[in-house]
Protein backbone atom coordinates (compact mmCIF):
# COMPACT_ATOMS: atom_id res chain seq x y z
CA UNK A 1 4.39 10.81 -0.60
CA UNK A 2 7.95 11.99 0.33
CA UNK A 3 10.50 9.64 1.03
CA UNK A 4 12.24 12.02 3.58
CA UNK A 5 11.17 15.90 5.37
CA UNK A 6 13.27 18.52 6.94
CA UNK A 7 13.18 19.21 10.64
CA UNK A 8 13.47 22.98 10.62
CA UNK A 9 14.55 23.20 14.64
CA UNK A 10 17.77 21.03 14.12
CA UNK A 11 17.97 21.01 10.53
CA UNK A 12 18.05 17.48 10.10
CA UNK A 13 16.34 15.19 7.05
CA UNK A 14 14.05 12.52 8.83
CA UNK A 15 12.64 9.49 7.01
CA UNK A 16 8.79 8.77 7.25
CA UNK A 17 8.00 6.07 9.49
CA UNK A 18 8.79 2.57 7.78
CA UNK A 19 5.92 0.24 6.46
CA UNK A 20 5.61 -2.71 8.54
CA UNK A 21 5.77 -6.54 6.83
CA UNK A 22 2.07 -7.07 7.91
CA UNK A 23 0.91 -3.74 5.68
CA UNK A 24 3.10 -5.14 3.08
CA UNK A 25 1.50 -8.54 2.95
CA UNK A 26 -2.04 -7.64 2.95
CA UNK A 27 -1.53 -4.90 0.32
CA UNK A 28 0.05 -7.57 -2.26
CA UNK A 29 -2.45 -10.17 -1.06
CA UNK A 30 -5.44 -7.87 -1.58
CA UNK A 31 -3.41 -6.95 -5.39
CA UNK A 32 -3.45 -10.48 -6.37
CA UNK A 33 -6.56 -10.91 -7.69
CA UNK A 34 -7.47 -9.30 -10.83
CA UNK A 35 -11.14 -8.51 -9.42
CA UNK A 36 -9.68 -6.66 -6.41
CA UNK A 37 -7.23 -4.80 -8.80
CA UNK A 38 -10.49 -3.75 -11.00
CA UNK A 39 -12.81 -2.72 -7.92
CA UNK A 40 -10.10 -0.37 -7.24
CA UNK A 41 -9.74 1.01 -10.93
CA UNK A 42 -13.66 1.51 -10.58
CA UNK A 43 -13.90 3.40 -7.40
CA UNK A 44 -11.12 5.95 -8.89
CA UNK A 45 -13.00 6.24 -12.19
CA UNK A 46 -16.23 6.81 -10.90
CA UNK A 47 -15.23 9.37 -8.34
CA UNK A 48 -13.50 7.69 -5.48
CA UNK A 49 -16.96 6.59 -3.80
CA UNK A 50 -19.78 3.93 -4.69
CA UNK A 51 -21.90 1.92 -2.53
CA UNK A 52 -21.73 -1.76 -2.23
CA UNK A 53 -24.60 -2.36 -4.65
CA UNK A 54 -23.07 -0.18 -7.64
CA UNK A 55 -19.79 -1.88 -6.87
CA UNK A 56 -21.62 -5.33 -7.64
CA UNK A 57 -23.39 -4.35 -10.36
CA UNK A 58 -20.38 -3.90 -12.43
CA UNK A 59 -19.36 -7.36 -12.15
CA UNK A 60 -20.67 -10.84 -13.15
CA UNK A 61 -20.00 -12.67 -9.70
CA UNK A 62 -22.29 -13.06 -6.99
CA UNK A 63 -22.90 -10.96 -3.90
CA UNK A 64 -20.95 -12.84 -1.83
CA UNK A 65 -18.14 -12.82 -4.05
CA UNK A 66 -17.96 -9.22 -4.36
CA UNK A 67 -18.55 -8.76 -0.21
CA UNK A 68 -15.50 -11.21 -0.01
CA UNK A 69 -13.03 -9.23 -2.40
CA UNK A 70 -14.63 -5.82 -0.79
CA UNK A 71 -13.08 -7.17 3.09
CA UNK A 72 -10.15 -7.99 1.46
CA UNK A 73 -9.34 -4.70 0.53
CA UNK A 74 -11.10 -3.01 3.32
CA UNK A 75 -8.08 -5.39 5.26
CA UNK A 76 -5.66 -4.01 3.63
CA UNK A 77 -6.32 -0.49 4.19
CA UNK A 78 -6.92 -0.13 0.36
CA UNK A 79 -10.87 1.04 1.03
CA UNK A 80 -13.25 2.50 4.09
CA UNK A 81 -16.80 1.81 4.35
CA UNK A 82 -18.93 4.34 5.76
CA UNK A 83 -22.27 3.42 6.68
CA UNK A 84 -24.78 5.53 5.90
CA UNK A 85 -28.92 4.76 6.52
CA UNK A 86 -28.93 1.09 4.62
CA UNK A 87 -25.70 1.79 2.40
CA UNK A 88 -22.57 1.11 3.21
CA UNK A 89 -20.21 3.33 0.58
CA UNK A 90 -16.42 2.08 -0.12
CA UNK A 91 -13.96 4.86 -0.94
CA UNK A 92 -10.12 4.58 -1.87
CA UNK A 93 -7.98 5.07 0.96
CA UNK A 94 -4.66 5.88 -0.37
CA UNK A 95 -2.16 5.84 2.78
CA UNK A 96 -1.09 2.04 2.70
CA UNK A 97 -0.62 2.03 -0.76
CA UNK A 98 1.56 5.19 -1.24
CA UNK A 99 3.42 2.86 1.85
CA UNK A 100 3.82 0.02 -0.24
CA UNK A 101 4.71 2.06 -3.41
CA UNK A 102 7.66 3.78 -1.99
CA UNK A 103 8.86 0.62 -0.40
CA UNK A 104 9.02 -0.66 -4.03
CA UNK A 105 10.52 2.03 -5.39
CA UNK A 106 13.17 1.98 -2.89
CA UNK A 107 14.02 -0.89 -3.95
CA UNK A 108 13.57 -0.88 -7.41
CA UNK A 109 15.87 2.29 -7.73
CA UNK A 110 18.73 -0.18 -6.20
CA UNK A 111 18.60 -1.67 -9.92
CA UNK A 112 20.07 -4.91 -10.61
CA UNK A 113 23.76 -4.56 -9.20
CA UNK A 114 22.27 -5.04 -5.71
CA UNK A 115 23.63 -2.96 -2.33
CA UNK A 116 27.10 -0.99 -2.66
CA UNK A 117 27.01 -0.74 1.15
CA UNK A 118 25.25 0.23 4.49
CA UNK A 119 24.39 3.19 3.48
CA UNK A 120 22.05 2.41 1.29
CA UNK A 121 20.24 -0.70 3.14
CA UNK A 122 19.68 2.41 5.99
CA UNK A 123 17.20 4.39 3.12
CA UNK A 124 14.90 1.32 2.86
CA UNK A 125 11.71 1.78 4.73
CA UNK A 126 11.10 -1.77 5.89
CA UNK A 127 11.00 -2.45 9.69
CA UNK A 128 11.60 -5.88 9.45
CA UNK A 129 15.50 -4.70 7.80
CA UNK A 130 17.34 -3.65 11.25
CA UNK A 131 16.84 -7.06 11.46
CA UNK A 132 18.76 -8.69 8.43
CA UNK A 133 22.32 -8.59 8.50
CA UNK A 134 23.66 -5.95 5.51
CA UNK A 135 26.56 -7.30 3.34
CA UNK A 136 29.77 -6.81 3.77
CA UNK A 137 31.57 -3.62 2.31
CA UNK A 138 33.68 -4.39 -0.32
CA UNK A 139 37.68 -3.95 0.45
């Protein structure tokens, strides 16, 4: 996903529209747990799509269990169901987690020295940062 486009009519660089602290904590909520992580490893293995059923079958917990992790991730924008006759198939949906990627890369390519000014805290794509207060600049 790019971090920025160019408006051809004015010739400006826009930003992509920031990911919002609610996207943010269901995507690291639904991360958390190690089952969640592998249901997503399996559904991009085995083609993107599997039903409910073939999603259970590859684990040892119980239905419930697996329906419980599945609406976690279907929460957090990380799956879709689509309903089809008596199956209900789960497929990756990649747009909140390319979101939550390039928030952490944004900030992970600050590296340890931490904000050299205003500048930079205007590149993060956070919403919730027009509402923290950016450090001084150093005289």
């Amino acid at each position: 996903m790019s971090k920025t486009s160019r408006d051809s009519k004015r010739g400006r660089t826009r930003r992509n529209p920031p990911v919002d602290s609610k996207t943010l904590d269901e995507v690291f909520n639904a991360l958390a747990h190690p089952a969640r992580r592998q249901i997503l490893v399996v559904l991009y293995v085995r083609g993107g799509e599997m039903t409910a059923g073939e999603i259970n079958d590859r684990f040892r917990h119980s239905w419930p269990t697996t329906t419980r992790h599945l609406g976690v991730l279907k929460e957090a924008g990380l799956v879709k169901v689509d309903g089809r006759g008596r199956n209900r198939f789960y497929s990756l949906e990649r747009r909140d987690l390319e979101a939550t990627t390039d928030w952490l890369s944004a900030w992970a390519s600050r590296g340890a020295a931490g904000p050299k000014g205003r500048a930079e805290w205007a590149d993060l794509s956070y919403a919730t940062m027009r509402n923290a207060i950016p450090p001084e600049e150093p005289s």
